[in-house]
N, C-alpha and C. Protein backbone atom coordinates (compact mmCIF):
# COMPACT_ATOMS: atom_id res chain seq x y z
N UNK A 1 90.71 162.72 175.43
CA UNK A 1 92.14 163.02 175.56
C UNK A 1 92.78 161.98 176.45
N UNK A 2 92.70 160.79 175.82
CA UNK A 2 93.76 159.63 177.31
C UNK A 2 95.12 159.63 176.20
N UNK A 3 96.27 159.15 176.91
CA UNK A 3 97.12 159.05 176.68
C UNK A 3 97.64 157.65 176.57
N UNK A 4 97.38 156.46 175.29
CA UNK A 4 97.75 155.22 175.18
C UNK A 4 99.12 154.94 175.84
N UNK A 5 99.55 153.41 176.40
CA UNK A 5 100.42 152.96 176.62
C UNK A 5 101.86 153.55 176.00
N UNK A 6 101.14 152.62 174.85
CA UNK A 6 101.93 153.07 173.58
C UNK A 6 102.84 154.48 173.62
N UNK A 7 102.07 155.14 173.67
CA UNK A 7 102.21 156.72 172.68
C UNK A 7 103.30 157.23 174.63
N UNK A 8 103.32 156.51 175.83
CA UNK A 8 103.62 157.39 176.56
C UNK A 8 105.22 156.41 177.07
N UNK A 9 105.06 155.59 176.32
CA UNK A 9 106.24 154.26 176.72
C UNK A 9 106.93 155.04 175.36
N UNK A 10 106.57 155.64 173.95
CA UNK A 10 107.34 156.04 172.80
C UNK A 10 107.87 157.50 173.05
N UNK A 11 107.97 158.36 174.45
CA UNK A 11 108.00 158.76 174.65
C UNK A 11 108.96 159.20 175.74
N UNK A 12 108.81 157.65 176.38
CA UNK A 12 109.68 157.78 177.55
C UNK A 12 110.80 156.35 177.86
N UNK A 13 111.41 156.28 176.70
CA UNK A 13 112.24 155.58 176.28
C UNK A 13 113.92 155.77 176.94
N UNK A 14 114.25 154.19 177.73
CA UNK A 14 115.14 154.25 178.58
C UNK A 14 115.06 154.84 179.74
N UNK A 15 113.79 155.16 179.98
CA UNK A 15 113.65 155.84 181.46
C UNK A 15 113.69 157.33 181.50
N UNK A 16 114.03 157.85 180.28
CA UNK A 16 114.26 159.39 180.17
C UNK A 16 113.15 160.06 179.67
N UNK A 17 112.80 161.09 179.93
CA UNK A 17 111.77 161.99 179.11
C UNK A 17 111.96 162.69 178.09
N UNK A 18 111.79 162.15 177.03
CA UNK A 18 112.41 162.90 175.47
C UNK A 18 111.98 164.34 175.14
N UNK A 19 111.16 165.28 176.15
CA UNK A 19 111.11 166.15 176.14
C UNK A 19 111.49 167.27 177.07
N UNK A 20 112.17 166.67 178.17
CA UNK A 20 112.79 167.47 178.89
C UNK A 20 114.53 166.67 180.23
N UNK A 21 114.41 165.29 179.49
CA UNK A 21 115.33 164.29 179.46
C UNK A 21 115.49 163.82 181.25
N UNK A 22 114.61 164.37 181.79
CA UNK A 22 114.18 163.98 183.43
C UNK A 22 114.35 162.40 183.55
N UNK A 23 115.00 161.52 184.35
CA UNK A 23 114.65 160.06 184.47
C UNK A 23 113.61 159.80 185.20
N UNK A 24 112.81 158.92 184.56
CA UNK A 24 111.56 158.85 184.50
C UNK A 24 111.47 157.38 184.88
N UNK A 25 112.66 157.33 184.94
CA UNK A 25 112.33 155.16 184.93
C UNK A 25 111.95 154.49 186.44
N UNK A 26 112.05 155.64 187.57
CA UNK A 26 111.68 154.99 188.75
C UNK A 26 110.13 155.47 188.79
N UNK A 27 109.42 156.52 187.88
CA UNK A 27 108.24 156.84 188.34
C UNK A 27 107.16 155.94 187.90
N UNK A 28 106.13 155.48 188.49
CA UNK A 28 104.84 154.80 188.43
C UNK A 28 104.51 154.53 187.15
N UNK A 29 103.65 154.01 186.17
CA UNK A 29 103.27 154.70 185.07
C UNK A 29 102.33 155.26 185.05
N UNK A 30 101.80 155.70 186.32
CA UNK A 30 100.23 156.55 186.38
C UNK A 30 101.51 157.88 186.38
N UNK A 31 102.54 157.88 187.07
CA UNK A 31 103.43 159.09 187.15
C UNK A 31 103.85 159.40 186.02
N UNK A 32 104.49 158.69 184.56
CA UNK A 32 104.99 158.79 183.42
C UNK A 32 104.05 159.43 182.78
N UNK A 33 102.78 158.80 183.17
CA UNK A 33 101.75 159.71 182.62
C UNK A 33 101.14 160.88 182.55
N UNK A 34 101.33 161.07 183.92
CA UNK A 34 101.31 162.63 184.76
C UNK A 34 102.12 163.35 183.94
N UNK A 35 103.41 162.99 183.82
CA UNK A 35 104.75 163.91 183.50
C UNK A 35 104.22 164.55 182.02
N UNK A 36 103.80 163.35 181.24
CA UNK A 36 103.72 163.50 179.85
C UNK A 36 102.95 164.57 179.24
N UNK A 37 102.10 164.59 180.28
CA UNK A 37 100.59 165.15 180.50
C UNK A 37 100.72 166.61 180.65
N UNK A 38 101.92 166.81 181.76
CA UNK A 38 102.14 168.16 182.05
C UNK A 38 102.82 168.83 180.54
N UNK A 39 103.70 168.30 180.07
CA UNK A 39 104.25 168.25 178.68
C UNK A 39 103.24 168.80 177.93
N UNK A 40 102.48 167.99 177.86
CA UNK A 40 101.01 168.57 176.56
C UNK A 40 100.30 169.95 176.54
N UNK A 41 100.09 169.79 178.30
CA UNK A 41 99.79 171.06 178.85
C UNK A 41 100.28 172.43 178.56
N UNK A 42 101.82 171.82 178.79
CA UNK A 42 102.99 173.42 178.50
C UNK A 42 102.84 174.16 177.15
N UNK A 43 103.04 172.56 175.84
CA UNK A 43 102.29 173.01 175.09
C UNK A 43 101.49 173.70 174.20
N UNK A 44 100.23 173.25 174.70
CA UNK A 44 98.94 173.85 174.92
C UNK A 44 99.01 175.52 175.14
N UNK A 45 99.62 175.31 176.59
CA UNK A 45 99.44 176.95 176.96
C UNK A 45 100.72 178.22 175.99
N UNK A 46 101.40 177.29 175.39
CA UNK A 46 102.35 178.32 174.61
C UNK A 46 101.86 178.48 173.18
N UNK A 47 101.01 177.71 172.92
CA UNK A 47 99.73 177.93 172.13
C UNK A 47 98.82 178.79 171.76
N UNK A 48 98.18 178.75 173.09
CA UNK A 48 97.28 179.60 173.78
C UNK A 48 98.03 181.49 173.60
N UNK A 49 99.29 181.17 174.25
CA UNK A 49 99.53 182.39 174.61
C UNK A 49 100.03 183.20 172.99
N UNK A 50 100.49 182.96 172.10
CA UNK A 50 101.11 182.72 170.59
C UNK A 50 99.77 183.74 170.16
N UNK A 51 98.27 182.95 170.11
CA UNK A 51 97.11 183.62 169.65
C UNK A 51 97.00 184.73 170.49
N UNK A 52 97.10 185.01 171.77
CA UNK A 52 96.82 186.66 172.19
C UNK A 52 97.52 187.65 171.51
N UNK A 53 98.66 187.47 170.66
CA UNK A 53 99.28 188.38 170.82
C UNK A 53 99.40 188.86 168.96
């Protein structure tokens, strides 16, 4: 599960986060990555939670 350049720069285009539109353009890219990451996560867990029920 890594997260290519690519796939996290197509993502976070103009500095904004296309999934929750946060500016993103002063953070690190170990941080862009973080962010993206948490994204996948949220996700994931609304996923997760969808099958319990």
């Amino acid at each position: 599960m890594g997260i290519s350049k690519s796939q996290t720069y197509g993502s976070m285009k103009k500095g904004l986060c296309t999934k929750c539109g946060k500016d993103v353009s002063k953070l690190s890219w170990k941080q862009q990555q973080d962010h993206e990451f948490m994204h996948l996560k949220e996700i994931e867990e609304k996923k997760n939670q969808t099958k319990l029920f």
